[in-house]
N, C-alpha and C. Protein backbone atom coordinates (compact mmCIF):
# COMPACT_ATOMS: atom_id res chain seq x y z
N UNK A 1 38.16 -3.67 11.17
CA UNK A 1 38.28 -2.23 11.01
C UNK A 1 39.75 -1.84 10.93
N UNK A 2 39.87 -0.86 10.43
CA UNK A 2 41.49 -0.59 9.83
C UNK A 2 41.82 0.89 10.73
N UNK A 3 42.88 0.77 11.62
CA UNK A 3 44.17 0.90 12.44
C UNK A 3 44.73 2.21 11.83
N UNK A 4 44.78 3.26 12.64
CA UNK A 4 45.59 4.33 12.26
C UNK A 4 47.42 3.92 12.63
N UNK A 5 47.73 3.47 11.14
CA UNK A 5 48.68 3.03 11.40
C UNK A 5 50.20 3.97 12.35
N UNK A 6 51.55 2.91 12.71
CA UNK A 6 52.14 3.82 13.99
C UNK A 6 52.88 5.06 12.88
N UNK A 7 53.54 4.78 11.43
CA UNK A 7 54.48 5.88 10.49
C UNK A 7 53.17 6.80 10.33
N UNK A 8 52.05 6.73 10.42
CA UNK A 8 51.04 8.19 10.16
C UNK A 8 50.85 8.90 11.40
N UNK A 9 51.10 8.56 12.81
CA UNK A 9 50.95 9.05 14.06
C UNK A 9 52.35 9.74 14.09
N UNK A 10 53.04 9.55 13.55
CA UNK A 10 54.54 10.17 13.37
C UNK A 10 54.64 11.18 12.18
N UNK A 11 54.41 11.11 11.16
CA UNK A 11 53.91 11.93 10.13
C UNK A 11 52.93 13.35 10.71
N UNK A 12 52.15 12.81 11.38
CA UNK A 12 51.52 13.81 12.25
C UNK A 12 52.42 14.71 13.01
N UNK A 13 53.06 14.09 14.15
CA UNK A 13 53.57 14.51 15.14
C UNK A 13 54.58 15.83 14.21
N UNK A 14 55.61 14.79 12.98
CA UNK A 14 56.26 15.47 12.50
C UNK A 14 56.05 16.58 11.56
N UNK A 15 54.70 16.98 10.90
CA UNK A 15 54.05 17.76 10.85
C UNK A 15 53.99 19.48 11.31
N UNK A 16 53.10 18.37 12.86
CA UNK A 16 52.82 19.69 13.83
C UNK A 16 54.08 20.15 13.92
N UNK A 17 55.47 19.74 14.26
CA UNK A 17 56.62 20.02 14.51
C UNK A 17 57.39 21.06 13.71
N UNK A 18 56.66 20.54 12.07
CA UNK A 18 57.33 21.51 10.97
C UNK A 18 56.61 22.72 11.27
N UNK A 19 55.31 22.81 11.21
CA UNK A 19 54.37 23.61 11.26
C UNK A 19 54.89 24.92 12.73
N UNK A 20 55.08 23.76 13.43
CA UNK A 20 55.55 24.97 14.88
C UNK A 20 56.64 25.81 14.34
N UNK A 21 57.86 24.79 13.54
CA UNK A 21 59.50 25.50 13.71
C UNK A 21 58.85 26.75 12.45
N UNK A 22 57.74 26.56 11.64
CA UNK A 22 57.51 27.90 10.61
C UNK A 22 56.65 28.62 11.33
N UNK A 23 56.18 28.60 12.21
CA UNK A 23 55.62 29.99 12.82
C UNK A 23 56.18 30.79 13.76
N UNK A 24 55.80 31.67 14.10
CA UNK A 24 56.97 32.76 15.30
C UNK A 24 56.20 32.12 16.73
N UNK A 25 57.57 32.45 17.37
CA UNK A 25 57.26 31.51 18.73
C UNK A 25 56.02 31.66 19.36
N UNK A 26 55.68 30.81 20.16
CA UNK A 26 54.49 30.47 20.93
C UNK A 26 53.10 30.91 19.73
N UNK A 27 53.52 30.61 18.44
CA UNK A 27 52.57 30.75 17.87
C UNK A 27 51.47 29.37 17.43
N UNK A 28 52.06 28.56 18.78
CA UNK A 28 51.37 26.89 18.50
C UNK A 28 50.89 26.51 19.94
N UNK A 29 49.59 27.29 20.16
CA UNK A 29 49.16 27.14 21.46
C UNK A 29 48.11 25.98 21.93
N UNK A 30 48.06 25.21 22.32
CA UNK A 30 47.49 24.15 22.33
C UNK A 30 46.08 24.62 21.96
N UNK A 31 45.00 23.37 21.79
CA UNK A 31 43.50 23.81 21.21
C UNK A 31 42.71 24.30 23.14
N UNK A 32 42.85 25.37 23.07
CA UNK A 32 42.39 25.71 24.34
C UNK A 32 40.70 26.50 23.92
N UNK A 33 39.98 25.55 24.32
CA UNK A 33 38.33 26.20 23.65
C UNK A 33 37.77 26.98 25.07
N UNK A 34 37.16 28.04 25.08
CA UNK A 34 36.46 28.72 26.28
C UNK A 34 35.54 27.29 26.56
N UNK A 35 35.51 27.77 27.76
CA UNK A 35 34.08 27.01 28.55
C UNK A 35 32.94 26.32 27.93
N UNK A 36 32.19 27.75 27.37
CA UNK A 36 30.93 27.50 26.57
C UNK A 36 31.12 26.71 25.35
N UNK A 37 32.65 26.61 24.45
CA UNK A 37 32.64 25.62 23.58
C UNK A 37 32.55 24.56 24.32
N UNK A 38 33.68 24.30 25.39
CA UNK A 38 33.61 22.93 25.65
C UNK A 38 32.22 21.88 26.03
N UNK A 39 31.81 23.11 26.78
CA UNK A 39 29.87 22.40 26.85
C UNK A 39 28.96 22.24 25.73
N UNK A 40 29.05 23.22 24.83
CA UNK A 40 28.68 22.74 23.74
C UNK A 40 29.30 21.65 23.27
N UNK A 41 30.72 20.98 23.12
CA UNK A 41 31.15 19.94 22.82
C UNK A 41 30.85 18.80 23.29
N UNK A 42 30.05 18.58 24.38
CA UNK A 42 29.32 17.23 25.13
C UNK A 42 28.06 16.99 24.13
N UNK A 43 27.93 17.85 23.45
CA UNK A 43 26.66 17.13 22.64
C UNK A 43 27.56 16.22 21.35
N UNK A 44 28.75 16.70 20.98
CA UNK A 44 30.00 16.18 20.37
C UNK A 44 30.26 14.66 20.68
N UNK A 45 30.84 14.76 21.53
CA UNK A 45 30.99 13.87 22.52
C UNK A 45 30.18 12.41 22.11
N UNK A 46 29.29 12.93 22.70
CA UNK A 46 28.01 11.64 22.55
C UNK A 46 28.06 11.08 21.08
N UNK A 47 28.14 12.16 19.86
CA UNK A 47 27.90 11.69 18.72
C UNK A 47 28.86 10.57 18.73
N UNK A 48 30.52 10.79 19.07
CA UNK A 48 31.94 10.33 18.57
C UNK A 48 31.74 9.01 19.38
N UNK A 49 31.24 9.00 20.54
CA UNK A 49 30.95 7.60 21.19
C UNK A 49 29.82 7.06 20.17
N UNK A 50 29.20 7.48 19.74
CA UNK A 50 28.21 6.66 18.94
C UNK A 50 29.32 6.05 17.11
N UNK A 51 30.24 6.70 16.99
CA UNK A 51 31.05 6.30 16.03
C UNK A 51 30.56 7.52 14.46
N UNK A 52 29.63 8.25 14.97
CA UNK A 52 28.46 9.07 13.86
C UNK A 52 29.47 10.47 13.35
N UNK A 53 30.63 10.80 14.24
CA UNK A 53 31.50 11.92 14.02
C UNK A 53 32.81 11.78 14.18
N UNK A 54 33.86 12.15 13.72
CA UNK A 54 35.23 11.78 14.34
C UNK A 54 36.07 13.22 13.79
N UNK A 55 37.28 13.06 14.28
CA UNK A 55 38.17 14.16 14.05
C UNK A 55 39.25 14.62 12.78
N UNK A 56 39.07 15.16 12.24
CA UNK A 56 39.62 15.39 10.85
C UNK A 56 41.33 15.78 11.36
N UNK A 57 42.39 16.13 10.28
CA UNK A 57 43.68 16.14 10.02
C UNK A 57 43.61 17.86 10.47
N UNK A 58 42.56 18.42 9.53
CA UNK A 58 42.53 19.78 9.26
C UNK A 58 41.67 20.79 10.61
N UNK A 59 41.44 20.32 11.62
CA UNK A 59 41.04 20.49 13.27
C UNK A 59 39.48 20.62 13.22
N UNK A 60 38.40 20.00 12.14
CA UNK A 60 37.57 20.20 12.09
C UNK A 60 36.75 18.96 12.40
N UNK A 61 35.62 18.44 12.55
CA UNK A 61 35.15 17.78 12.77
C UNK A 61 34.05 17.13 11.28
N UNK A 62 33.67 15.65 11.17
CA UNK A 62 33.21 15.66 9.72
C UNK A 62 32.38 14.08 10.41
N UNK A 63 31.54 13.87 9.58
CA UNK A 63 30.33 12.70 9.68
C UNK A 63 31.33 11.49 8.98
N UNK A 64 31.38 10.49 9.82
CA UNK A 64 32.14 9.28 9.44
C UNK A 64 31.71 8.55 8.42
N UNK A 65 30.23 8.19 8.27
CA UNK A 65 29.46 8.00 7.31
C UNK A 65 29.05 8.81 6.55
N UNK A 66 28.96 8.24 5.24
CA UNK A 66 28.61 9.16 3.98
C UNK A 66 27.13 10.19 4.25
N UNK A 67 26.02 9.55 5.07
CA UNK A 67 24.83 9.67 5.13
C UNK A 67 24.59 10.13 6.50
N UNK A 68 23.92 10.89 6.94
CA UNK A 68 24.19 11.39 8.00
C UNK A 68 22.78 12.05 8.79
N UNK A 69 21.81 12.49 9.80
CA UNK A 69 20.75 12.70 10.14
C UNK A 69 21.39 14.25 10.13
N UNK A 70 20.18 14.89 9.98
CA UNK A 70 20.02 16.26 9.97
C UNK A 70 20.54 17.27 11.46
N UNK A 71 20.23 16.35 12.18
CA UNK A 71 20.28 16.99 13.86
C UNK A 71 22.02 16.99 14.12
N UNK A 72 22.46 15.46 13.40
CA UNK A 72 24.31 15.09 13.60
C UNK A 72 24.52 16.40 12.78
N UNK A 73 24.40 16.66 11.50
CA UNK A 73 25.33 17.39 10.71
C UNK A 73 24.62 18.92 11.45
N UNK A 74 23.77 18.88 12.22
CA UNK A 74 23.73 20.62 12.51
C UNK A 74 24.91 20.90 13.96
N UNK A 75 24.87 19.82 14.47
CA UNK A 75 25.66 19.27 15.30
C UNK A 75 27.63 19.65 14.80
N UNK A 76 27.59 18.96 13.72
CA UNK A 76 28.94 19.39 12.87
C UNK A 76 28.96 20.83 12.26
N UNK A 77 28.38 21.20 12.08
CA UNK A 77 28.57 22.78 11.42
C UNK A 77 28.67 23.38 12.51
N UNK A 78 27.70 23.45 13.81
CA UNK A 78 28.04 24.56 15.00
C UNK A 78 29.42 24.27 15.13
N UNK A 79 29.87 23.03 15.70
CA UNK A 79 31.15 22.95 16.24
C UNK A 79 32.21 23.33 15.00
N UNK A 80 31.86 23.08 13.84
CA UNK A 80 33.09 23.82 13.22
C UNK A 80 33.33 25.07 12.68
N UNK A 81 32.45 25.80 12.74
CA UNK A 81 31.60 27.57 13.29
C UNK A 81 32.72 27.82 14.02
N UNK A 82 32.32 27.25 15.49
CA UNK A 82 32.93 27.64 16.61
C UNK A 82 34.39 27.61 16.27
N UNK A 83 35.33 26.07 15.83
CA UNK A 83 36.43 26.21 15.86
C UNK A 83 37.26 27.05 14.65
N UNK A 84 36.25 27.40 13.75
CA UNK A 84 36.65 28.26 12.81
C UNK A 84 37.37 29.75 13.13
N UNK A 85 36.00 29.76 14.32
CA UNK A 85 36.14 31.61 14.66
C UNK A 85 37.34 31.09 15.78
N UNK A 86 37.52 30.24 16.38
CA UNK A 86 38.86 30.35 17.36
C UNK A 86 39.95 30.28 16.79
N UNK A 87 40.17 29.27 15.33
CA UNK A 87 40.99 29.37 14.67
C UNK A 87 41.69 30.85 14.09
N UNK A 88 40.66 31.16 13.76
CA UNK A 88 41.09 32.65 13.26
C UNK A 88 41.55 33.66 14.44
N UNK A 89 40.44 33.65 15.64
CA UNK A 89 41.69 34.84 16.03
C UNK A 89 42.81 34.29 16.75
N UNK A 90 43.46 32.95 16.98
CA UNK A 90 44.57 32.17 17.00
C UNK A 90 45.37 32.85 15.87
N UNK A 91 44.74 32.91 14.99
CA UNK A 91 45.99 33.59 13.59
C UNK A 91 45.96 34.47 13.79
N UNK A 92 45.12 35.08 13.85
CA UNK A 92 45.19 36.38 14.08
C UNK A 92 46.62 37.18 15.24
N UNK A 93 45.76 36.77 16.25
CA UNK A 93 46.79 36.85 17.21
C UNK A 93 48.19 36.79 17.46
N UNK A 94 48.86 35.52 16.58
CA UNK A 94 50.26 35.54 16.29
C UNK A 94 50.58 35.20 15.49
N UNK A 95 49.96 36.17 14.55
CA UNK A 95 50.23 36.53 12.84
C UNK A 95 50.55 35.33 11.87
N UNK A 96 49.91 34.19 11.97
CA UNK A 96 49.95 33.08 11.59
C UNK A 96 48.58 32.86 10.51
N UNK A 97 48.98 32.26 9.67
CA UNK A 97 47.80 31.68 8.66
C UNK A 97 46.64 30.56 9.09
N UNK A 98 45.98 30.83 8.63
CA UNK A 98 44.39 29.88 9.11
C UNK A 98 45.02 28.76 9.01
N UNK A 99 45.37 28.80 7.67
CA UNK A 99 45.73 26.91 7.45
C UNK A 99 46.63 26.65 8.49
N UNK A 100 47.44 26.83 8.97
CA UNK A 100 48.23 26.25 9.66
C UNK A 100 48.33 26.56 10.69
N UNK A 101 47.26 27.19 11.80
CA UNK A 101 46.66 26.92 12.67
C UNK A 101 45.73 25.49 13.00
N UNK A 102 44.41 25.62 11.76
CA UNK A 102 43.87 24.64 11.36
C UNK A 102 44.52 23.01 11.45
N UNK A 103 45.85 23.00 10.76
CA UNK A 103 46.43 21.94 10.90
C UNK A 103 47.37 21.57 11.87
N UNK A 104 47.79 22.36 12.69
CA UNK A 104 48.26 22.26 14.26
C UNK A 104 47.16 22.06 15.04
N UNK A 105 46.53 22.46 15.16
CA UNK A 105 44.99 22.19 16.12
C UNK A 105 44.70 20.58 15.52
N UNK A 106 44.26 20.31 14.37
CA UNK A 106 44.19 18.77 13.95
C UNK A 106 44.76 18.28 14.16
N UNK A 107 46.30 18.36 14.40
CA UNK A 107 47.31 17.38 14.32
C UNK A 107 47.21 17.08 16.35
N UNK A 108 47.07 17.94 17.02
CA UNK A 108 46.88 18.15 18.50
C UNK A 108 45.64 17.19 18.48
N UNK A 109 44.47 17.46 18.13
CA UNK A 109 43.35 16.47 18.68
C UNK A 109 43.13 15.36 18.16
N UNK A 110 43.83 15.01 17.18
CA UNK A 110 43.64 13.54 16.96
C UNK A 110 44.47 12.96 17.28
N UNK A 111 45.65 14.04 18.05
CA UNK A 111 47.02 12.68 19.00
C UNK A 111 46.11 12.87 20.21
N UNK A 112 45.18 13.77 20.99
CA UNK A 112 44.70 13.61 22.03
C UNK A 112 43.66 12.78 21.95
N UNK A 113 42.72 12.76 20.75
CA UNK A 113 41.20 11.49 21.24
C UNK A 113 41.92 10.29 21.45
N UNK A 114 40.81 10.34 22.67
CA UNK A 114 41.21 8.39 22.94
C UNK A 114 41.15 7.05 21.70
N UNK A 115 41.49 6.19 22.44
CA UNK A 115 41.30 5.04 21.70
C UNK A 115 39.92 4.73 21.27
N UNK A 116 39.58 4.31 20.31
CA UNK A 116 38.55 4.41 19.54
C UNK A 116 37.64 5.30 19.10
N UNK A 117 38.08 6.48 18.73
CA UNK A 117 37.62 7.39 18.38
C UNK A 117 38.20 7.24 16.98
N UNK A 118 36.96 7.94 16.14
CA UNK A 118 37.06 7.73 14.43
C UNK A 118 37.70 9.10 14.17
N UNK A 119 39.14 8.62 13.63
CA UNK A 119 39.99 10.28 12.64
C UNK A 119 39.83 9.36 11.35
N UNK A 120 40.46 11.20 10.98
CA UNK A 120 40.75 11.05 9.52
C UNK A 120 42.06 12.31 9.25
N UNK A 121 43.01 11.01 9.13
CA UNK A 121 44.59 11.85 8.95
C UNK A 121 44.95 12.23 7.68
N UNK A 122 45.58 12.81 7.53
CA UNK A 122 45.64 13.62 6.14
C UNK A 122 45.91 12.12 4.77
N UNK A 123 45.57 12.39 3.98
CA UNK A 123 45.82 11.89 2.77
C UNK A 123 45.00 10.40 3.27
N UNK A 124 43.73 9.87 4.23
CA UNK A 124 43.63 9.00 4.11
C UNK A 124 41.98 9.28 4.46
N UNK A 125 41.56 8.27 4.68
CA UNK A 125 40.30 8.14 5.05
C UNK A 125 40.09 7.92 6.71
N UNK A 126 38.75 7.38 6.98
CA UNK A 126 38.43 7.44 8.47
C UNK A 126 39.22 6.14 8.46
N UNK A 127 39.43 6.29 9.97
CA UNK A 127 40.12 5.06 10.55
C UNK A 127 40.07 5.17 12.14
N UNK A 128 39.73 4.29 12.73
CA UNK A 128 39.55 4.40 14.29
C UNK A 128 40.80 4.21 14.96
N UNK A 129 40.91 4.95 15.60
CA UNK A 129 42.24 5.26 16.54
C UNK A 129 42.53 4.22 17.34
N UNK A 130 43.45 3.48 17.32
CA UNK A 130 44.03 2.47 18.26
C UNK A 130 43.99 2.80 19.23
């Protein structure tokens, strides 16, 4: 299986970094989800240990495999519902654009999932996290 290599974990980092110095301050607040997401996210959880979901570039969540059961992908749409509407009033809030909320939040949770958890960093495909 193929290695999120170490120049794309840096590409990332350096990224989020550009992304912070273009928005107005404290406009890069870590992915802080209420409660009720995070419990809803244990059904998450389970999928990403099963290898069936992993974490996208763009802070969304996506089916690792092409083919996918009906229950996983209803599973993926709530949770990216949810991080949609947090995304937005994140922009909202400090007058910042979706996208690049979106891609500060991605760039944050795929330096936070643990080791072996399936991303997918920009310009590449899935790859399990060292």
């Amino acid at each position: 299986m193929p290695t999120l290599p170490a120049r794309r974990r840096t590409a990332a980092r350096f990224l989020a970094v550009l992304l912070a110095a273009a928005l107005p301050a404290a406009a890069v607040p870590p992915l802080a989800l209420p409660r009720a997401a995070m419990a809803q996210e244990a059904g998450l959880d389970a999928l990403k240990a099963q290898g069936l979901v992993g974490e996208r570039f763009d802070g969304y969540v996506g089916a690792v495999k092409s083919q996918t059961d009906a229950a996983t992908q209803q599973v993926i749409d709530r949770i990216n519902l949810q991080r949609k509407d947090r995304y937005r009033a994140i922009a909202a809030k400090r007058g910042a654009s979706l996208s690049a909320v979106e891609r500060i939040a991605g760039a944050q949770v795929i330096e936070r999932a643990p080791s072996g958890t399936w991303v997918m960093p920009e310009g590449s495909g899935w790859v399990q996290k060292p």
